[in-house]
PDB file of N, CA and C in Angstrom:
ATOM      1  N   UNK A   1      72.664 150.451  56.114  1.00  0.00           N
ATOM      2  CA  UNK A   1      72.605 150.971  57.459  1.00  0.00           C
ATOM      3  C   UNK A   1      71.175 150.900  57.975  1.00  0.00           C
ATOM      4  N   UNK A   2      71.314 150.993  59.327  1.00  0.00           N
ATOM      5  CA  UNK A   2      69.768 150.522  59.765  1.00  0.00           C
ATOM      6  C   UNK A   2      69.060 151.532  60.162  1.00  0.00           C
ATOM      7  N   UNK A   3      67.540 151.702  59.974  1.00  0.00           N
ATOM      8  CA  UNK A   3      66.916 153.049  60.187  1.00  0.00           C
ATOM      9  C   UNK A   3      67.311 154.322  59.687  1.00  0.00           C
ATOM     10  N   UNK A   4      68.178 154.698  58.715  1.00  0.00           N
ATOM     11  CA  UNK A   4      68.352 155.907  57.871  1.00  0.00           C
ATOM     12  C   UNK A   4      67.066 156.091  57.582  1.00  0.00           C
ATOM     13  N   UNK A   5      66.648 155.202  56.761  1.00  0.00           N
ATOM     14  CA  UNK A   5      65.218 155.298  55.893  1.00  0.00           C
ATOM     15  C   UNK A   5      64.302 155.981  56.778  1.00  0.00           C
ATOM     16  N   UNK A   6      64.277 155.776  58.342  1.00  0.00           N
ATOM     17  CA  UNK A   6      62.794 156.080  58.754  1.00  0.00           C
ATOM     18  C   UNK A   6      63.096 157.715  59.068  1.00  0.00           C
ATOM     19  N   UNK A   7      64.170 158.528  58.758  1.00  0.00           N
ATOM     20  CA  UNK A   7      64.229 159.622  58.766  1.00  0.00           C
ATOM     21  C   UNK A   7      63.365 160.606  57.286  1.00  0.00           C
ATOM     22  N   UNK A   8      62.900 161.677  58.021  1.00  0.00           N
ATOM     23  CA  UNK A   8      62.313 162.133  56.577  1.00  0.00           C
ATOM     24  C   UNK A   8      62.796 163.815  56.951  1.00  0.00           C
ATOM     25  N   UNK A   9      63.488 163.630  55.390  1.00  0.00           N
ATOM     26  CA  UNK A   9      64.342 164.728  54.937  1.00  0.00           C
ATOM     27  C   UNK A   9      63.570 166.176  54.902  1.00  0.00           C
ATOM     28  N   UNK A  10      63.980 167.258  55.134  1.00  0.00           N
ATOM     29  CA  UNK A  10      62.584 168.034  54.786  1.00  0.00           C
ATOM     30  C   UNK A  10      64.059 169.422  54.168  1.00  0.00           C
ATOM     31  N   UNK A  11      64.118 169.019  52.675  1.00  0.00           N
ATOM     32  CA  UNK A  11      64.785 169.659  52.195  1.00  0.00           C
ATOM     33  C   UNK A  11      64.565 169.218  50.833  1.00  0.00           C
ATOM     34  N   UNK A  12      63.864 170.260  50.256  1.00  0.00           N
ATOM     35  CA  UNK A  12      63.397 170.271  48.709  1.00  0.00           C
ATOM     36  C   UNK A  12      64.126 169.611  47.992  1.00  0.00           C
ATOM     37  N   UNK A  13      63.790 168.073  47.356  1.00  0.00           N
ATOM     38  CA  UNK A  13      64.020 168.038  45.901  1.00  0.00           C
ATOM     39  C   UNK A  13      65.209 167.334  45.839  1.00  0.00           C
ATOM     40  N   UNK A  14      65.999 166.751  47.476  1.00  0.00           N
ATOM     41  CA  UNK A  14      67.554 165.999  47.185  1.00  0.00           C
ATOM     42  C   UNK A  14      67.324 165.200  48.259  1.00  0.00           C
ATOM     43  N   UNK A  15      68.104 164.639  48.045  1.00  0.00           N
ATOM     44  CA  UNK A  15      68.255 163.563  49.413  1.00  0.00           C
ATOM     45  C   UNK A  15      69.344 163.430  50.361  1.00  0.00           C
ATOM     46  N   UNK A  16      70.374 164.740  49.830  1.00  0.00           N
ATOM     47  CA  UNK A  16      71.338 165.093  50.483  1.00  0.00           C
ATOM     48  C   UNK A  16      71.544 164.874  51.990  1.00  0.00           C
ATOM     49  N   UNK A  17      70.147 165.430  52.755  1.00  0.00           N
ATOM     50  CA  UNK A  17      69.882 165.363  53.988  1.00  0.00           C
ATOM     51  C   UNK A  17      70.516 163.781  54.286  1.00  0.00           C
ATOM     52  N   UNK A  18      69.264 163.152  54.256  1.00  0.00           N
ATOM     53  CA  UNK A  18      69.681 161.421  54.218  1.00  0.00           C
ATOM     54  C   UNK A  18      71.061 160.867  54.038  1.00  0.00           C
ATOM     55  N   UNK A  19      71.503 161.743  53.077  1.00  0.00           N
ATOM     56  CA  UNK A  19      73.450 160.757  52.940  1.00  0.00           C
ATOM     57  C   UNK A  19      74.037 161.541  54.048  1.00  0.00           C
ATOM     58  N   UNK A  20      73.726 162.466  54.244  1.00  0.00           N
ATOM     59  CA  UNK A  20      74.137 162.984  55.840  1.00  0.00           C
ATOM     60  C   UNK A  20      74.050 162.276  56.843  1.00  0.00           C
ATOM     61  N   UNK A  21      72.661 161.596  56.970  1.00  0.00           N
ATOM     62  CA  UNK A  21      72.815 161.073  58.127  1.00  0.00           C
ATOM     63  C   UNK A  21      73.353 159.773  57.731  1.00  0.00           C
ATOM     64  N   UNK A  22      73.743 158.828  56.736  1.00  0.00           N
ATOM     65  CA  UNK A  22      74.525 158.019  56.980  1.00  0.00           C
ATOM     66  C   UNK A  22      75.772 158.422  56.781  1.00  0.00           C
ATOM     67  N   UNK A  23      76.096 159.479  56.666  1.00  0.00           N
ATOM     68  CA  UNK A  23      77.519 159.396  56.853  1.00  0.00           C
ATOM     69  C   UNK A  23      77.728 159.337  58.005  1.00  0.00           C
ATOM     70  N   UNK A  24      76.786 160.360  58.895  1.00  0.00           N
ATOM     71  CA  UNK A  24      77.366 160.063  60.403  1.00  0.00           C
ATOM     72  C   UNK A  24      76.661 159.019  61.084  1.00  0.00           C
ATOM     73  N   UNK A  25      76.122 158.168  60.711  1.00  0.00           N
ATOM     74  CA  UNK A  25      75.572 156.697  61.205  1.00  0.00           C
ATOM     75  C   UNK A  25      77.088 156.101  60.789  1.00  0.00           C
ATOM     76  N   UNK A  26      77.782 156.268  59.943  1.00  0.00           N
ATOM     77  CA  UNK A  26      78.557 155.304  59.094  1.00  0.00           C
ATOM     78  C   UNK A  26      80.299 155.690  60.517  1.00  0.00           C
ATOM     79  N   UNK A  27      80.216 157.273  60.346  1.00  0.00           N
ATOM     80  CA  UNK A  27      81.009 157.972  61.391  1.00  0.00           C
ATOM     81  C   UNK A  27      81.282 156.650  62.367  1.00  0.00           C
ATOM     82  N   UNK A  28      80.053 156.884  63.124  1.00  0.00           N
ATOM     83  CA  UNK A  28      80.046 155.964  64.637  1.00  0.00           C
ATOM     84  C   UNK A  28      79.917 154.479  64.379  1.00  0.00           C
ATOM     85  N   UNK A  29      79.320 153.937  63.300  1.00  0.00           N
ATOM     86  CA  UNK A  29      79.690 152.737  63.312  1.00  0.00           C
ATOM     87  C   UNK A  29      81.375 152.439  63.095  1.00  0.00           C
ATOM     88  N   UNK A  30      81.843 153.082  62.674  1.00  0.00           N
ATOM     89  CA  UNK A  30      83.558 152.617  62.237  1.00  0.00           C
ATOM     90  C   UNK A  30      84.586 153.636  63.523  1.00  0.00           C
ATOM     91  N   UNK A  31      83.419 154.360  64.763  1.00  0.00           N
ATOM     92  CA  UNK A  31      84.738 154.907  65.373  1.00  0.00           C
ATOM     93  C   UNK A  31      84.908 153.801  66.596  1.00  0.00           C
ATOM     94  N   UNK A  32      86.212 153.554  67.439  1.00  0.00           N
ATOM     95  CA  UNK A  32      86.320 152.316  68.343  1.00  0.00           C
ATOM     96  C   UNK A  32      85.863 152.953  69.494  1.00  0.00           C
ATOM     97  N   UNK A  33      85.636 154.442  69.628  1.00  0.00           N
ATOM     98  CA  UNK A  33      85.015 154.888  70.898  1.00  0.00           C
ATOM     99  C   UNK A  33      83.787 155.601  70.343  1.00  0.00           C
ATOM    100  N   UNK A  34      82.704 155.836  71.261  1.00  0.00           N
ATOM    101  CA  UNK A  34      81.801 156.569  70.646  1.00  0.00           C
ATOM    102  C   UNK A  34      81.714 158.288  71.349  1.00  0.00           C
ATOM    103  N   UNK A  35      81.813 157.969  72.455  1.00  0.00           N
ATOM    104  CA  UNK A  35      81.856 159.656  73.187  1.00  0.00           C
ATOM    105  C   UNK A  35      82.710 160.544  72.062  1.00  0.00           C
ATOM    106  N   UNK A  36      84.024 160.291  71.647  1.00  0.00           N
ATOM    107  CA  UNK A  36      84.225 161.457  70.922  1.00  0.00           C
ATOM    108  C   UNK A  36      83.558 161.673  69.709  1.00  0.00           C
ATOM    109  N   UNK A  37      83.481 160.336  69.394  1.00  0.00           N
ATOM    110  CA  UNK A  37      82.697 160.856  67.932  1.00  0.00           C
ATOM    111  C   UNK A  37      81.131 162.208  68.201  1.00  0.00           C
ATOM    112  N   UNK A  38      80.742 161.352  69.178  1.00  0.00           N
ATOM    113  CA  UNK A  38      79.652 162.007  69.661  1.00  0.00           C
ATOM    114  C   UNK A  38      79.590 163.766  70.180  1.00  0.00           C
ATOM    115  N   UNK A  39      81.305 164.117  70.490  1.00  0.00           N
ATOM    116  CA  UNK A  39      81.816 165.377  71.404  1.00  0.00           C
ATOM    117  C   UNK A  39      82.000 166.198  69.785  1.00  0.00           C
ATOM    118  N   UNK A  40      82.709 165.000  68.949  1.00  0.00           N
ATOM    119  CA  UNK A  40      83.055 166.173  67.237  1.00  0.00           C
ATOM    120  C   UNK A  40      82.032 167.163  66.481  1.00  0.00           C
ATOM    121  N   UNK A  41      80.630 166.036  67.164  1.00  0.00           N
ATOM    122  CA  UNK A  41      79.468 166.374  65.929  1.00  0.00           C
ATOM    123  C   UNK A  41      78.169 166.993  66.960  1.00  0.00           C
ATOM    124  N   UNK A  42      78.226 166.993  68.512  1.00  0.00           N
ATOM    125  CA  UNK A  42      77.169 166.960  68.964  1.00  0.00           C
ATOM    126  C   UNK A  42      77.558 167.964  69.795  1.00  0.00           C
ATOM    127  N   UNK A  43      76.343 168.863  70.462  1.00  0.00           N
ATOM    128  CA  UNK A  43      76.937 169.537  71.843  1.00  0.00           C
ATOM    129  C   UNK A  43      76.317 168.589  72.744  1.00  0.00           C
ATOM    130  N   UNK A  44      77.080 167.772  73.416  1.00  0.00           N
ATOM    131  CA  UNK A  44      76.491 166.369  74.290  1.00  0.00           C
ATOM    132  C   UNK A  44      75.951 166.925  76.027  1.00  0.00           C
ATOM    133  N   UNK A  45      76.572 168.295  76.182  1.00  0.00           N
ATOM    134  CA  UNK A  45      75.654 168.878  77.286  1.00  0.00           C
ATOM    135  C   UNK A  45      74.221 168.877  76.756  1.00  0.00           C
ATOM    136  N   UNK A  46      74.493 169.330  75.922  1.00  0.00           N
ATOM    137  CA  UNK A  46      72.534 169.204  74.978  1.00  0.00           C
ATOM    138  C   UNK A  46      72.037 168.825  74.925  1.00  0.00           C
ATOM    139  N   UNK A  47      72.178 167.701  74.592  1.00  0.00           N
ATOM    140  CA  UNK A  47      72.109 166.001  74.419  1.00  0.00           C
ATOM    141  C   UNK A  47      71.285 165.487  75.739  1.00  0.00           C
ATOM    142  N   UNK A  48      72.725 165.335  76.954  1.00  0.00           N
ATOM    143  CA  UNK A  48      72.398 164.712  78.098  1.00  0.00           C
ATOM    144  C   UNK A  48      71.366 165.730  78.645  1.00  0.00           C
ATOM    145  N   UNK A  49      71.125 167.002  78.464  1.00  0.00           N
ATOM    146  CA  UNK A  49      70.023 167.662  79.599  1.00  0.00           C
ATOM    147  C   UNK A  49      68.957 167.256  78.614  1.00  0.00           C
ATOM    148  N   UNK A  50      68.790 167.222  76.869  1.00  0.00           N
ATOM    149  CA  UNK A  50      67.615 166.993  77.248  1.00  0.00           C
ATOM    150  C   UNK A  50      66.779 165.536  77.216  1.00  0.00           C
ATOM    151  N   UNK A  51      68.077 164.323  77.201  1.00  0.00           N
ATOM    152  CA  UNK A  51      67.893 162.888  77.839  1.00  0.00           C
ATOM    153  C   UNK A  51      67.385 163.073  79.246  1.00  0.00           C
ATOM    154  N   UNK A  52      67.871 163.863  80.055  1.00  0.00           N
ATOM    155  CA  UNK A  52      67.547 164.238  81.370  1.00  0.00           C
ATOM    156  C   UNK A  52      66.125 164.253  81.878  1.00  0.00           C
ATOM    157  N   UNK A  53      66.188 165.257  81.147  1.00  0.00           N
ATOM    158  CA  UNK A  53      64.608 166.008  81.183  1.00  0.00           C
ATOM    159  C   UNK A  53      63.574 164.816  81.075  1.00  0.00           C
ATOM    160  N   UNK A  54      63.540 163.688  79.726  1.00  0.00           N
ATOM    161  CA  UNK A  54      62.862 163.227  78.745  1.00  0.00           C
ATOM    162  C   UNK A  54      62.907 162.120  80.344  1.00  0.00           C
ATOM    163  N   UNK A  55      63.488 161.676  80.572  1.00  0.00           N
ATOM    164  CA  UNK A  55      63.500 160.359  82.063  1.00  0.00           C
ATOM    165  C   UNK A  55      62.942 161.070  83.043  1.00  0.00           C
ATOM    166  N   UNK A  56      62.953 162.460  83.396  1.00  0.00           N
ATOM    167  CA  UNK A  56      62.541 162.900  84.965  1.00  0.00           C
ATOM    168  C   UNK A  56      61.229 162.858  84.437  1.00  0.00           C
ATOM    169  N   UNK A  57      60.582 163.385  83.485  1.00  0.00           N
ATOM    170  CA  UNK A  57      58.975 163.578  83.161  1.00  0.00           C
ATOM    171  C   UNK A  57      58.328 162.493  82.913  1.00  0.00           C
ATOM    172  N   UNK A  58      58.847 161.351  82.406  1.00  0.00           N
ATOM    173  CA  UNK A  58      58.713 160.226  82.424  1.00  0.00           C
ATOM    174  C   UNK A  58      58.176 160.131  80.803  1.00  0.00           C
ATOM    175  N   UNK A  59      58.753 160.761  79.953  1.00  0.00           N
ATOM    176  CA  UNK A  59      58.312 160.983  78.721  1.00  0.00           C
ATOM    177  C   UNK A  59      58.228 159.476  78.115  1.00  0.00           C
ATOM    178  N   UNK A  60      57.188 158.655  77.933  1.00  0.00           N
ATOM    179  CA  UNK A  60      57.361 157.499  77.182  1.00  0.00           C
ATOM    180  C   UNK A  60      57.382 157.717  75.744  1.00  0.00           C
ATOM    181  N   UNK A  61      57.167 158.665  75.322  1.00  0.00           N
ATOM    182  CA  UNK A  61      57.208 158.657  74.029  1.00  0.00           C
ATOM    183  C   UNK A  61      58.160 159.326  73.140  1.00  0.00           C
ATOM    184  N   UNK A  62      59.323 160.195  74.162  1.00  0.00           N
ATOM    185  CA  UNK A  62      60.294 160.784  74.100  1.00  0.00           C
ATOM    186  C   UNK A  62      61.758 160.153  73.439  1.00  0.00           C
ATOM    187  N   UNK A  63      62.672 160.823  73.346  1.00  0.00           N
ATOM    188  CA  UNK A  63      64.369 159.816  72.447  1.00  0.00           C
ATOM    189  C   UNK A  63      64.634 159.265  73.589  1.00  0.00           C
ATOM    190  N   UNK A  64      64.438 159.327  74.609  1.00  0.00           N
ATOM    191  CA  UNK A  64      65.006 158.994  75.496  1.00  0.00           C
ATOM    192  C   UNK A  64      64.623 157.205  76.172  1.00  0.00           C
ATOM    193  N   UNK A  65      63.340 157.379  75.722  1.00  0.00           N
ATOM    194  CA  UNK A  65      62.401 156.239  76.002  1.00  0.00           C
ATOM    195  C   UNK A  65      62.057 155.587  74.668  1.00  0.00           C
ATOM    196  N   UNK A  66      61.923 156.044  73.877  1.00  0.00           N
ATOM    197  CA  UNK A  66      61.111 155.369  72.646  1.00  0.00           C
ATOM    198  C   UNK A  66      62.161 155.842  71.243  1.00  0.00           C
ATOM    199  N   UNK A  67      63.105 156.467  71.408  1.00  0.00           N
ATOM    200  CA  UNK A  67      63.336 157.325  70.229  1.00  0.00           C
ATOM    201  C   UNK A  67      62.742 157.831  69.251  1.00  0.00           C
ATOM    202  N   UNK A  68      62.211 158.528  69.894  1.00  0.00           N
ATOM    203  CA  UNK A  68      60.735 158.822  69.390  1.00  0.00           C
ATOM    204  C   UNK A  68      60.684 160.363  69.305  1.00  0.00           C
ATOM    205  N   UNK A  69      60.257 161.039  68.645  1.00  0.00           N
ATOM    206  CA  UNK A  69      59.203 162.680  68.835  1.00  0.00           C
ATOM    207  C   UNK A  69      60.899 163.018  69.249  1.00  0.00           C
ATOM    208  N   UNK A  70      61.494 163.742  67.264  1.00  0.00           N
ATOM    209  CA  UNK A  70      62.803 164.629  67.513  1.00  0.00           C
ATOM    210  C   UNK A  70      62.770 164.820  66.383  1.00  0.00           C
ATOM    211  N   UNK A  71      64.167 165.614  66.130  1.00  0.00           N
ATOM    212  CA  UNK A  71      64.315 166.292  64.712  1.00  0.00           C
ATOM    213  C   UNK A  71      65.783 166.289  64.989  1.00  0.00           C
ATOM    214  N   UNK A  72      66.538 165.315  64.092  1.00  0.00           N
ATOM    215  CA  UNK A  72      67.752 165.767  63.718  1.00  0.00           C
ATOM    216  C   UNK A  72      68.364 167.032  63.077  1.00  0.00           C
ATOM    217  N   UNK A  73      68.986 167.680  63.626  1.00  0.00           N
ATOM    218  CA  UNK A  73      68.775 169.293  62.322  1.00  0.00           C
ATOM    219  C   UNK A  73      71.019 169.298  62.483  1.00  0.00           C
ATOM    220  N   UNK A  74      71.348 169.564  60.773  1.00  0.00           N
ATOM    221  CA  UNK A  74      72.333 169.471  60.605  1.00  0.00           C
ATOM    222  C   UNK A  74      72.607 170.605  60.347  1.00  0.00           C
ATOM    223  N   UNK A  75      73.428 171.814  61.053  1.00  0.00           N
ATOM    224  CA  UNK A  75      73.824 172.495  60.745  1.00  0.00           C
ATOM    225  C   UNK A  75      75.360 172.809  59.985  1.00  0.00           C
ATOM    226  N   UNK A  76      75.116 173.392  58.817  1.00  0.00           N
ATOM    227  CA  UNK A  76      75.958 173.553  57.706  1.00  0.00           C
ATOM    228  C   UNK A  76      77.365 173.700  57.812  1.00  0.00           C
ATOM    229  N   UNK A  77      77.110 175.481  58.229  1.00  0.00           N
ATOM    230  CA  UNK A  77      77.994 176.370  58.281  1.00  0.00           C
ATOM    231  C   UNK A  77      78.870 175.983  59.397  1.00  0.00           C
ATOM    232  N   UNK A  78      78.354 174.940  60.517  1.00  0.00           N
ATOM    233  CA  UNK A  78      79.604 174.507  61.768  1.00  0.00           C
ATOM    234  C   UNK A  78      79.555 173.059  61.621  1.00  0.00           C
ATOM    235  N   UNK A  79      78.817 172.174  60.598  1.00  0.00           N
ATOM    236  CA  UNK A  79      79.253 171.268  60.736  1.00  0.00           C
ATOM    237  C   UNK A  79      78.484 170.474  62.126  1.00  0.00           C
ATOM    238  N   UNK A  80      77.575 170.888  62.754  1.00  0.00           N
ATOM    239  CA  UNK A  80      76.866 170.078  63.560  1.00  0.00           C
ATOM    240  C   UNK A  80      76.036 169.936  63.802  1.00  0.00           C
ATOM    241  N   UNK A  81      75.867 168.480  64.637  1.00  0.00           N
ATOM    242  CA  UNK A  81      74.085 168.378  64.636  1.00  0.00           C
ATOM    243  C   UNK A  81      73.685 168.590  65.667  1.00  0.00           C
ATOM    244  N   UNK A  82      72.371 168.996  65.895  1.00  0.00           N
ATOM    245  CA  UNK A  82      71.527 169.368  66.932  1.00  0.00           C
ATOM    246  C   UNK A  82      70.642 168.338  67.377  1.00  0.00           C
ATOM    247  N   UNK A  83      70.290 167.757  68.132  1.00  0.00           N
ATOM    248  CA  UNK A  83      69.045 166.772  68.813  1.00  0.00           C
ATOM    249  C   UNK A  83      67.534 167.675  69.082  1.00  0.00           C
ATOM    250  N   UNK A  84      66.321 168.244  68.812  1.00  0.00           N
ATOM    251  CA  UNK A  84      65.776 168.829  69.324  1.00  0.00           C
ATOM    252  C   UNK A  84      64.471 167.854  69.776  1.00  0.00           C
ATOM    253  N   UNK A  85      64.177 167.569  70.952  1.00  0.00           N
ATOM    254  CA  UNK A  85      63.346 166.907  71.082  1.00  0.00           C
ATOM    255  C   UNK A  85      61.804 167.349  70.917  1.00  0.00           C
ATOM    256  N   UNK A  86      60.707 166.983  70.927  1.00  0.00           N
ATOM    257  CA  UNK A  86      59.178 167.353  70.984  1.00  0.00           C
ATOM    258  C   UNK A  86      57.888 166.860  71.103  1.00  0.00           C
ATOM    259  N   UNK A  87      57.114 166.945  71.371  1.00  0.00           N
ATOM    260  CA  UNK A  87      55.361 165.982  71.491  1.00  0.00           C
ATOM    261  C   UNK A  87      56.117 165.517  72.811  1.00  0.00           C
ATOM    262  N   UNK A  88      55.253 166.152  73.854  1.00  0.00           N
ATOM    263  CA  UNK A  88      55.772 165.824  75.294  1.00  0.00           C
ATOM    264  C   UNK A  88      54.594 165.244  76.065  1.00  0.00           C
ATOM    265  N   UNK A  89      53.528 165.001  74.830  1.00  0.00           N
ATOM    266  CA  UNK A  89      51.848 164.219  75.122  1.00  0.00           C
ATOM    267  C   UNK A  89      51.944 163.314  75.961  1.00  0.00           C
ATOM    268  N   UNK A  90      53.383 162.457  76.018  1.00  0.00           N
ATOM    269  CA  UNK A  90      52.406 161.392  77.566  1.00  0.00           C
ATOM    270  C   UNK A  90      53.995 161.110  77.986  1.00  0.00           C
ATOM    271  N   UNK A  91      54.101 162.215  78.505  1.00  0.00           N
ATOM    272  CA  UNK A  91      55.227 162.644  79.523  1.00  0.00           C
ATOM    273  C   UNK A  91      53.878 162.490  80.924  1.00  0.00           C
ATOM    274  N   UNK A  92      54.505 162.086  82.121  1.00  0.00           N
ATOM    275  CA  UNK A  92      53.946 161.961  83.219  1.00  0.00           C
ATOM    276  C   UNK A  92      52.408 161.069  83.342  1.00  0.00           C
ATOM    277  N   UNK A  93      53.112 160.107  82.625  1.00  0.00           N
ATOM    278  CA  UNK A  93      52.025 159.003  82.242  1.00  0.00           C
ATOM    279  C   UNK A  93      52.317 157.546  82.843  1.00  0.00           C
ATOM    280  N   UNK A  94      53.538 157.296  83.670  1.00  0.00           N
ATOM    281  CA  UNK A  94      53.178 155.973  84.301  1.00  0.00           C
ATOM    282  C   UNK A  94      53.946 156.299  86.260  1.00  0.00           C
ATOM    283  N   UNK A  95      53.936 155.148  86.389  1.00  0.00           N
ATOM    284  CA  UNK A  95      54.309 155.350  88.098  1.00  0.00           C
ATOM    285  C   UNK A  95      55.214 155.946  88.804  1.00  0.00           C
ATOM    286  N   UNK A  96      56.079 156.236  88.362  1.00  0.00           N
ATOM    287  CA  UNK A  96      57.364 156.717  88.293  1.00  0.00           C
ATOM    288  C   UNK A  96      56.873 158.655  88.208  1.00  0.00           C
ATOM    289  N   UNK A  97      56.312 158.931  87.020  1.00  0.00           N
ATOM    290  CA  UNK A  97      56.006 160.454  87.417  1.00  0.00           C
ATOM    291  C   UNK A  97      54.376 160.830  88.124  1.00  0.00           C
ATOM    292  N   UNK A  98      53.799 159.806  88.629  1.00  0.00           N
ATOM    293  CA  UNK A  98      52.872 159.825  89.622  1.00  0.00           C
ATOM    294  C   UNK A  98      53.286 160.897  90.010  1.00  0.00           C
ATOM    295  N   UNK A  99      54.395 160.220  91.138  1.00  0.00           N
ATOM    296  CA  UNK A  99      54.621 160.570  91.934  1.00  0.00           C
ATOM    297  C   UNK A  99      55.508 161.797  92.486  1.00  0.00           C
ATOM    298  N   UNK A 100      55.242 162.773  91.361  1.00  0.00           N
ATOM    299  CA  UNK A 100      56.433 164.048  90.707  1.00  0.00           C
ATOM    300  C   UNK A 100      54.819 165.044  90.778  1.00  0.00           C
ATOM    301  N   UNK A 101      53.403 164.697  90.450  1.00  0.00           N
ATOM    302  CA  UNK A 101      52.750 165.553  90.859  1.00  0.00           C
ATOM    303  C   UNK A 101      51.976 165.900  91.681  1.00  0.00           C
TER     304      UNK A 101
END
Protein backbone atom coordinates (compact mmCIF):
# COMPACT_ATOMS: atom_id res chain seq x y z
CA UNK A 1 0.00 0.00 0.00
CA UNK A 2 1.19 3.41 -0.75
CA UNK A 3 2.30 5.93 1.92
CA UNK A 4 1.36 3.82 5.12
CA UNK A 5 5.04 4.04 5.83
CA UNK A 6 5.19 7.87 5.94
CA UNK A 7 2.81 7.70 8.92
CA UNK A 8 4.54 7.63 12.35
CA UNK A 9 2.88 5.63 14.96
CA UNK A 10 3.16 7.20 18.35
CA UNK A 11 2.20 4.18 20.39
CA UNK A 12 4.86 2.42 22.46
CA UNK A 13 6.61 -0.56 21.32
CA UNK A 14 3.92 -2.07 18.36
CA UNK A 15 3.08 -1.23 15.20
CA UNK A 16 -0.42 -1.95 15.67
CA UNK A 17 -1.18 1.70 14.91
CA UNK A 18 0.25 1.24 11.25
CA UNK A 19 -1.80 -2.14 10.44
CA UNK A 20 -4.61 0.13 11.31
CA UNK A 21 -4.08 2.33 8.97
CA UNK A 22 -3.75 -0.17 6.29
CA UNK A 23 -6.51 -1.80 7.06
CA UNK A 24 -8.45 1.18 6.42
CA UNK A 25 -6.27 2.23 3.36
CA UNK A 26 -7.02 -1.47 2.33
CA UNK A 27 -11.06 -0.64 3.50
CA UNK A 28 -11.27 2.08 0.66
CA UNK A 29 -9.17 0.64 -1.75
CA UNK A 30 -11.59 -2.54 -2.15
CA UNK A 31 -14.94 -0.37 -1.40
CA UNK A 32 -16.79 0.50 -5.13
CA UNK A 33 -17.99 3.76 -3.47
CA UNK A 34 -15.95 5.81 -1.27
CA UNK A 35 -18.39 8.35 0.63
CA UNK A 36 -19.71 5.51 2.68
CA UNK A 37 -16.77 3.99 3.48
CA UNK A 38 -15.69 7.38 4.44
CA UNK A 39 -19.47 8.08 6.52
CA UNK A 40 -18.57 4.25 8.53
CA UNK A 41 -15.17 5.43 9.82
CA UNK A 42 -15.14 9.27 9.67
CA UNK A 43 -17.36 12.15 11.02
CA UNK A 44 -17.15 13.71 7.32
CA UNK A 45 -18.92 17.02 8.68
CA UNK A 46 -15.42 17.16 10.36
CA UNK A 47 -13.66 16.36 7.71
CA UNK A 48 -15.33 18.80 5.14
CA UNK A 49 -15.29 21.96 7.72
CA UNK A 50 -11.96 21.44 8.38
CA UNK A 51 -11.03 20.95 4.36
CA UNK A 52 -13.05 24.16 4.38
CA UNK A 53 -11.29 26.12 6.58
CA UNK A 54 -7.69 24.73 5.23
CA UNK A 55 -8.88 26.38 1.29
CA UNK A 56 -10.52 29.70 2.73
CA UNK A 57 -7.05 30.56 4.64
CA UNK A 58 -5.28 29.50 1.88
CA UNK A 59 -3.33 27.01 3.99
CA UNK A 60 -0.56 25.72 1.52
CA UNK A 61 0.77 23.58 3.75
CA UNK A 62 -2.43 22.19 5.13
CA UNK A 63 -4.41 18.28 4.12
CA UNK A 64 -6.19 20.11 2.15
CA UNK A 65 -3.44 21.54 -0.09
CA UNK A 66 -0.40 19.54 0.55
CA UNK A 67 -1.58 16.70 2.83
CA UNK A 68 0.35 17.89 4.96
CA UNK A 69 0.46 19.12 8.96
CA UNK A 70 -2.35 16.31 10.59
CA UNK A 71 -2.68 13.55 12.86
CA UNK A 72 -4.67 10.61 12.13
CA UNK A 73 -6.00 9.59 15.69
CA UNK A 74 -7.95 6.16 15.84
CA UNK A 75 -10.26 5.96 18.30
CA UNK A 76 -10.74 2.52 19.99
CA UNK A 77 -13.62 2.28 22.00
CA UNK A 78 -16.01 3.67 18.75
CA UNK A 79 -14.06 2.46 16.22
CA UNK A 80 -13.23 5.86 14.53
CA UNK A 81 -11.01 8.03 13.07
CA UNK A 82 -10.54 11.54 13.60
CA UNK A 83 -8.66 13.99 10.98
CA UNK A 84 -7.09 16.74 13.25
CA UNK A 85 -5.42 19.20 11.29
CA UNK A 86 -2.27 21.70 12.46
CA UNK A 87 0.93 24.12 11.70
CA UNK A 88 -1.29 26.80 10.10
CA UNK A 89 2.43 28.71 9.39
CA UNK A 90 1.73 29.73 5.82
CA UNK A 91 -1.92 29.80 5.76
CA UNK A 92 -2.58 33.31 4.02
CA UNK A 93 0.47 33.14 2.01
CA UNK A 94 -0.42 33.46 -1.72
CA UNK A 95 -3.04 35.62 -3.86
CA UNK A 96 -6.01 34.20 -3.22
CA UNK A 97 -5.82 35.05 0.76
CA UNK A 98 -4.28 38.52 -0.06
CA UNK A 99 -7.10 39.41 -0.53
CA UNK A 100 -9.12 38.04 2.78
CA UNK A 101 -6.85 40.66 4.75
Amino acid sequence: MVGVGWFSVEEEGSDHGRSLVRELEQTVADAPEFLPVLEAHFDVDAILGALAVDLVIANEDGYARNANNFLLYHEAAFNRWWLFPWGIDRAFTDERAAALR
